[in-house]
PDB file of N, CA and C in Angstrom:
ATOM      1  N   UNK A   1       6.679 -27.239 -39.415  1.00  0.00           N
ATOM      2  CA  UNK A   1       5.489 -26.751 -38.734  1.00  0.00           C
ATOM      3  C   UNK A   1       5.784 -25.371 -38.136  1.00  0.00           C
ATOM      4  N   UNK A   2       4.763 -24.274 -38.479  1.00  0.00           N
ATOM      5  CA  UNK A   2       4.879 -23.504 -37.867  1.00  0.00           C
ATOM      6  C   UNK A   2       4.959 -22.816 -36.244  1.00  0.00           C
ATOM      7  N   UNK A   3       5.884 -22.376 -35.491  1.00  0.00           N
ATOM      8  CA  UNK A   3       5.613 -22.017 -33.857  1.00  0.00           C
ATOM      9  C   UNK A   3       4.134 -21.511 -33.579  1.00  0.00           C
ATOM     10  N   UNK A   4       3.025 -22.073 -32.964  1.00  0.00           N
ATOM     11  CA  UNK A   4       1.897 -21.197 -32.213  1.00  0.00           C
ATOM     12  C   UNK A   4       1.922 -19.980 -32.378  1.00  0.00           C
ATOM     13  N   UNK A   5       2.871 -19.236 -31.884  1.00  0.00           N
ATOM     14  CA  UNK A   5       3.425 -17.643 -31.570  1.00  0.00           C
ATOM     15  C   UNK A   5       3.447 -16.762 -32.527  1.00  0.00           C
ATOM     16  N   UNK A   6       4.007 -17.666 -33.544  1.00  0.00           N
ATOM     17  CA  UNK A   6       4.500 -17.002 -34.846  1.00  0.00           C
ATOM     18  C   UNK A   6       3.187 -16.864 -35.468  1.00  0.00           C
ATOM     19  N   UNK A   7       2.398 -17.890 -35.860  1.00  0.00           N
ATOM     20  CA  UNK A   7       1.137 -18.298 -36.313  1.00  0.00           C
ATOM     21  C   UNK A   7       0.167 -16.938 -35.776  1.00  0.00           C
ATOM     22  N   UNK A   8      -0.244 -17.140 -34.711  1.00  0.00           N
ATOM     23  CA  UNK A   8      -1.218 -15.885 -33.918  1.00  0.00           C
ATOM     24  C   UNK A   8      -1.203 -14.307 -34.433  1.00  0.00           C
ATOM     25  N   UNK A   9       0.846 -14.179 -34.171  1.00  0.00           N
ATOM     26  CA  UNK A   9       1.385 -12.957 -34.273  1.00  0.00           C
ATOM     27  C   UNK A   9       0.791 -12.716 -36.117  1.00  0.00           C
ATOM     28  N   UNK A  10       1.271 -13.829 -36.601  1.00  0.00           N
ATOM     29  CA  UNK A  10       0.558 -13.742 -38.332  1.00  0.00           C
ATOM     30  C   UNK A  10      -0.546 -13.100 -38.708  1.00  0.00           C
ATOM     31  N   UNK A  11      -1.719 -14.095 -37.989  1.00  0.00           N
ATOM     32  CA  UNK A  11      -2.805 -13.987 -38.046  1.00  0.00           C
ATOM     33  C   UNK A  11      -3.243 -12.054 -37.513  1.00  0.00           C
ATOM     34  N   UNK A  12      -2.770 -11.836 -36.520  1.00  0.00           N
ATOM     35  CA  UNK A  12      -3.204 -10.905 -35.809  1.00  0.00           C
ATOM     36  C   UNK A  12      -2.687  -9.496 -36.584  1.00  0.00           C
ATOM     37  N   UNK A  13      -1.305  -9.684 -37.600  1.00  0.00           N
ATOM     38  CA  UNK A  13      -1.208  -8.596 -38.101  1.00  0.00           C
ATOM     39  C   UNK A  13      -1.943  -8.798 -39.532  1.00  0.00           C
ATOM     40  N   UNK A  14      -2.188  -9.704 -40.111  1.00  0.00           N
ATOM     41  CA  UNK A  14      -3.381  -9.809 -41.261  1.00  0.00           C
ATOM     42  C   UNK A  14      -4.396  -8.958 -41.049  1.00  0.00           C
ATOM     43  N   UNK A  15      -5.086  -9.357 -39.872  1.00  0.00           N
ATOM     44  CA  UNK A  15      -6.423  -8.594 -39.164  1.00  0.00           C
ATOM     45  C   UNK A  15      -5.848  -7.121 -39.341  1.00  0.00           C
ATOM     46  N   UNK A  16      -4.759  -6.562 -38.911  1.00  0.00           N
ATOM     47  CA  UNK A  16      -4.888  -5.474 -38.689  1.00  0.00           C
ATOM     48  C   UNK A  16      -5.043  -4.408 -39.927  1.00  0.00           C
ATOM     49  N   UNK A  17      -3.980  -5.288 -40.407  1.00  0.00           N
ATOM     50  CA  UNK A  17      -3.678  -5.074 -42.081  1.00  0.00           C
ATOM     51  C   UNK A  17      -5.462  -4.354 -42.809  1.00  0.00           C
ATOM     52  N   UNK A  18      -5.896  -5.864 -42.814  1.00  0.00           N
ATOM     53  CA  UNK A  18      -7.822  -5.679 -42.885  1.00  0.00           C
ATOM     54  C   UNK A  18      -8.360  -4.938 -42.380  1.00  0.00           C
ATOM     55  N   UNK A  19      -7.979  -4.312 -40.976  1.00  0.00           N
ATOM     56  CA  UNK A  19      -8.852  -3.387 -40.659  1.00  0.00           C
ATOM     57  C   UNK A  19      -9.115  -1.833 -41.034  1.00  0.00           C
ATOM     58  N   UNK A  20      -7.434  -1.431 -41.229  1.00  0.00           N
ATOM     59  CA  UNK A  20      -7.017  -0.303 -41.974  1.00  0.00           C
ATOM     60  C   UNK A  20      -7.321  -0.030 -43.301  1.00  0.00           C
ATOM     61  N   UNK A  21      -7.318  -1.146 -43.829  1.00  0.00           N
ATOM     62  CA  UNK A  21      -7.880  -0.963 -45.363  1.00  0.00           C
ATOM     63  C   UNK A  21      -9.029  -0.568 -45.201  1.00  0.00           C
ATOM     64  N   UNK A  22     -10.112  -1.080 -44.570  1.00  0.00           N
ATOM     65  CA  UNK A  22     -11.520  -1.144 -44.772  1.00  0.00           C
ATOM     66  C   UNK A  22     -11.655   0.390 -44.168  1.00  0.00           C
ATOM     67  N   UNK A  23     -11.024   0.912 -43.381  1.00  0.00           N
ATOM     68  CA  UNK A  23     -11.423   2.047 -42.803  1.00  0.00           C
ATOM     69  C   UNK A  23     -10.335   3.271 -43.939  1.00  0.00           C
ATOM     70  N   UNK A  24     -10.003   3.031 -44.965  1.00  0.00           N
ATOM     71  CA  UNK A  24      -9.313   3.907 -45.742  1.00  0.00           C
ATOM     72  C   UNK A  24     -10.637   4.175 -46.673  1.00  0.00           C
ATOM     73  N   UNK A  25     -10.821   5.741 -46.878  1.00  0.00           N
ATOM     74  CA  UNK A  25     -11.587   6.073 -47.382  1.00  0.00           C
ATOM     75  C   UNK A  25     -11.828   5.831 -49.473  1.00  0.00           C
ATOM     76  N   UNK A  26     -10.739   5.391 -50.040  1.00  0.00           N
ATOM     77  CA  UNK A  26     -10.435   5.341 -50.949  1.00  0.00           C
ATOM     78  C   UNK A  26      -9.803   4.020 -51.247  1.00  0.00           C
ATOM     79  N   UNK A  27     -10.785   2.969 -51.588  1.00  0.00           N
ATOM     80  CA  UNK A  27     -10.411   1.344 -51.651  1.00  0.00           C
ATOM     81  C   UNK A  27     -10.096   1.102 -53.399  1.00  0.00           C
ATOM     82  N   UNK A  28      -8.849   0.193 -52.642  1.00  0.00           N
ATOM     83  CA  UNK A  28      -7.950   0.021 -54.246  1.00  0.00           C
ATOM     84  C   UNK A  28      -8.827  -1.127 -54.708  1.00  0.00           C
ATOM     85  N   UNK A  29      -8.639  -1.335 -56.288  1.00  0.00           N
ATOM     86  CA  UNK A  29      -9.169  -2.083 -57.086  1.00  0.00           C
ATOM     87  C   UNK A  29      -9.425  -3.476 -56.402  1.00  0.00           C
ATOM     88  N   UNK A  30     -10.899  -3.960 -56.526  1.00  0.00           N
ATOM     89  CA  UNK A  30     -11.539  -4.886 -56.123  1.00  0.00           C
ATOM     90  C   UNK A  30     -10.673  -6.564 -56.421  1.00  0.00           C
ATOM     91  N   UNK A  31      -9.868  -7.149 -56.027  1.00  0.00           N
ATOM     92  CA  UNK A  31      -9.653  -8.253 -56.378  1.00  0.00           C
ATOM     93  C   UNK A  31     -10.807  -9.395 -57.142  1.00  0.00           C
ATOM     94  N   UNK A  32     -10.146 -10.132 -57.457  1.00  0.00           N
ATOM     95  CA  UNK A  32     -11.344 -11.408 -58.076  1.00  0.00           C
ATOM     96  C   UNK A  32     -11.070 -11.958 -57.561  1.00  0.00           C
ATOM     97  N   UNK A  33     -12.740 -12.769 -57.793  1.00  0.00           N
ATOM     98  CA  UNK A  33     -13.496 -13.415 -56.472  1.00  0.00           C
ATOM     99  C   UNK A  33     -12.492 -15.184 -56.044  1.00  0.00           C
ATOM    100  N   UNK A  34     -11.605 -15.280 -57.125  1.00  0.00           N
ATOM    101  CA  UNK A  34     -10.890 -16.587 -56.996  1.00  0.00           C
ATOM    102  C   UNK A  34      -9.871 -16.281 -56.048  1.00  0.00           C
ATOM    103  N   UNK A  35      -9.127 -15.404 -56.131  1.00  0.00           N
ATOM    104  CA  UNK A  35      -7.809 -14.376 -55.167  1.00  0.00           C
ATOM    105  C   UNK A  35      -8.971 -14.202 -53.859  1.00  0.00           C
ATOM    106  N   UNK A  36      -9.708 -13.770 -53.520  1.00  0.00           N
ATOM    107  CA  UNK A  36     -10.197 -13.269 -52.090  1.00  0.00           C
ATOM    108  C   UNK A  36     -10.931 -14.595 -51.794  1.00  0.00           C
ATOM    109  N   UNK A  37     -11.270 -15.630 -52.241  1.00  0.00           N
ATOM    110  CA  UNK A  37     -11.467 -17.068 -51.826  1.00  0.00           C
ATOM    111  C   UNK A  37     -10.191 -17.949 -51.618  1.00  0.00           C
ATOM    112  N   UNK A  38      -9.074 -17.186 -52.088  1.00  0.00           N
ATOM    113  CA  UNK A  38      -7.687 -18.288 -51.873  1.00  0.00           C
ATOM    114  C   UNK A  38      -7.251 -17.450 -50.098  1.00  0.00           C
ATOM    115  N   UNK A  39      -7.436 -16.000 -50.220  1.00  0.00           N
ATOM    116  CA  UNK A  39      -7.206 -15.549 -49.090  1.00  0.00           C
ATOM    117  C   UNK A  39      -7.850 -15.608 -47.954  1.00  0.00           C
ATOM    118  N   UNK A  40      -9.172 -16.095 -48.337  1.00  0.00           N
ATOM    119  CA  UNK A  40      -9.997 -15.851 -46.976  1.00  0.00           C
ATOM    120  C   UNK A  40      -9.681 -17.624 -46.671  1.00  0.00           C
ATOM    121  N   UNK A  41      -9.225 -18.311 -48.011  1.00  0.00           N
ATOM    122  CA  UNK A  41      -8.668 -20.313 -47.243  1.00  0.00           C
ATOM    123  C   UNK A  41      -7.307 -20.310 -46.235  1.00  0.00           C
ATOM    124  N   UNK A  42      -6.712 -19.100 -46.548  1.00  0.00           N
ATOM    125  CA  UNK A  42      -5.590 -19.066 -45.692  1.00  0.00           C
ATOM    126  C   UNK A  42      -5.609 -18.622 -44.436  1.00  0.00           C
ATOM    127  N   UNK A  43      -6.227 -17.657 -44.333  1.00  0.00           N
ATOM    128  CA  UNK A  43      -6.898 -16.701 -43.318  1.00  0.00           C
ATOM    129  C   UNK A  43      -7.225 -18.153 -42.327  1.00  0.00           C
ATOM    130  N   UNK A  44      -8.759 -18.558 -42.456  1.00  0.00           N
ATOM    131  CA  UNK A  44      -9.091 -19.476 -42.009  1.00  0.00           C
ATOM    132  C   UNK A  44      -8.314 -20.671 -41.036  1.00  0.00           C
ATOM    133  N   UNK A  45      -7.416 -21.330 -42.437  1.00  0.00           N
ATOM    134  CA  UNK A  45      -6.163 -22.397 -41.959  1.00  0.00           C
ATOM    135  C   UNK A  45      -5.597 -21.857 -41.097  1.00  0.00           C
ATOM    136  N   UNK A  46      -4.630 -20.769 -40.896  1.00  0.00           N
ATOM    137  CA  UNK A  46      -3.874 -19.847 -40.052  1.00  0.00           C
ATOM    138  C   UNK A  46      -4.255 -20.150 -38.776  1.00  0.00           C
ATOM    139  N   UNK A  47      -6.449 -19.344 -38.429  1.00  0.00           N
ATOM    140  CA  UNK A  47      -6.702 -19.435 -37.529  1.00  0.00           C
ATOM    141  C   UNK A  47      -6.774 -20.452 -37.013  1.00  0.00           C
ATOM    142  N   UNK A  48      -7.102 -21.539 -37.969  1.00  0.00           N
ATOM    143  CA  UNK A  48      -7.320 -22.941 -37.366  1.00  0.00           C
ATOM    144  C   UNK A  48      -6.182 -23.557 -36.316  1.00  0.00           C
ATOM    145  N   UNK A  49      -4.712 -22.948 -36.966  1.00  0.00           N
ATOM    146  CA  UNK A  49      -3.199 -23.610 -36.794  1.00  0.00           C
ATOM    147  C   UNK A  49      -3.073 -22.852 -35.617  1.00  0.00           C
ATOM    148  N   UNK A  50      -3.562 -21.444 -35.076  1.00  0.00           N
ATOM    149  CA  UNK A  50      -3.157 -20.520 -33.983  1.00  0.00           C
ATOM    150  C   UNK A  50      -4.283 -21.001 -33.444  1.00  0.00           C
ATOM    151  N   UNK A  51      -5.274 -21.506 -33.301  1.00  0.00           N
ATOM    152  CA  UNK A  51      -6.271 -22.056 -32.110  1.00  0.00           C
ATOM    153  C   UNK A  51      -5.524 -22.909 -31.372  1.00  0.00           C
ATOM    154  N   UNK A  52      -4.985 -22.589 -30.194  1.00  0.00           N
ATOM    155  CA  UNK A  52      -5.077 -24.000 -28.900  1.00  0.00           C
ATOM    156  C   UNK A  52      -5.613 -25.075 -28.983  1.00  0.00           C
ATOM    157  N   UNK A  53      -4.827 -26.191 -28.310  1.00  0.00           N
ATOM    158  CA  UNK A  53      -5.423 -27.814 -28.919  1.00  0.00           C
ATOM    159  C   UNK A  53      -6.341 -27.880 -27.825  1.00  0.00           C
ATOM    160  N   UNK A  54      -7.250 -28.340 -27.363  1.00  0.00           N
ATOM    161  CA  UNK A  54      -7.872 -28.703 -26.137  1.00  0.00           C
ATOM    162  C   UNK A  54      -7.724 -30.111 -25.476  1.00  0.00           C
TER     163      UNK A  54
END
């Protein structure tokens, strides 16, 4: 199982990763739509695993 910490810190440099791309004026070749549906399931899980239990 992954540490909380580690998980967040993951998650949070993904995002950043994402944000820089999108703001680069010159976007590399479009992935397929099966690859950016496997990434956005991980994405997701990640956040799910770095959410606090209540």
């Amino acid at each position: 199982m992954l540490h909380h910490v580690f998980t967040e810190q993951f998650v949070h440099d993904r995002q950043a990763e994402l944000h820089t791309a999108a703001r680069r004026r010159h976007r590399p070749h479009r992935r397929p739509p099966k690859e950016r549906l496997g990434w956005f399931l991980v994405e997701t899980g990640l956040r799910l695993t770095a959410r606090p239990a209540h």
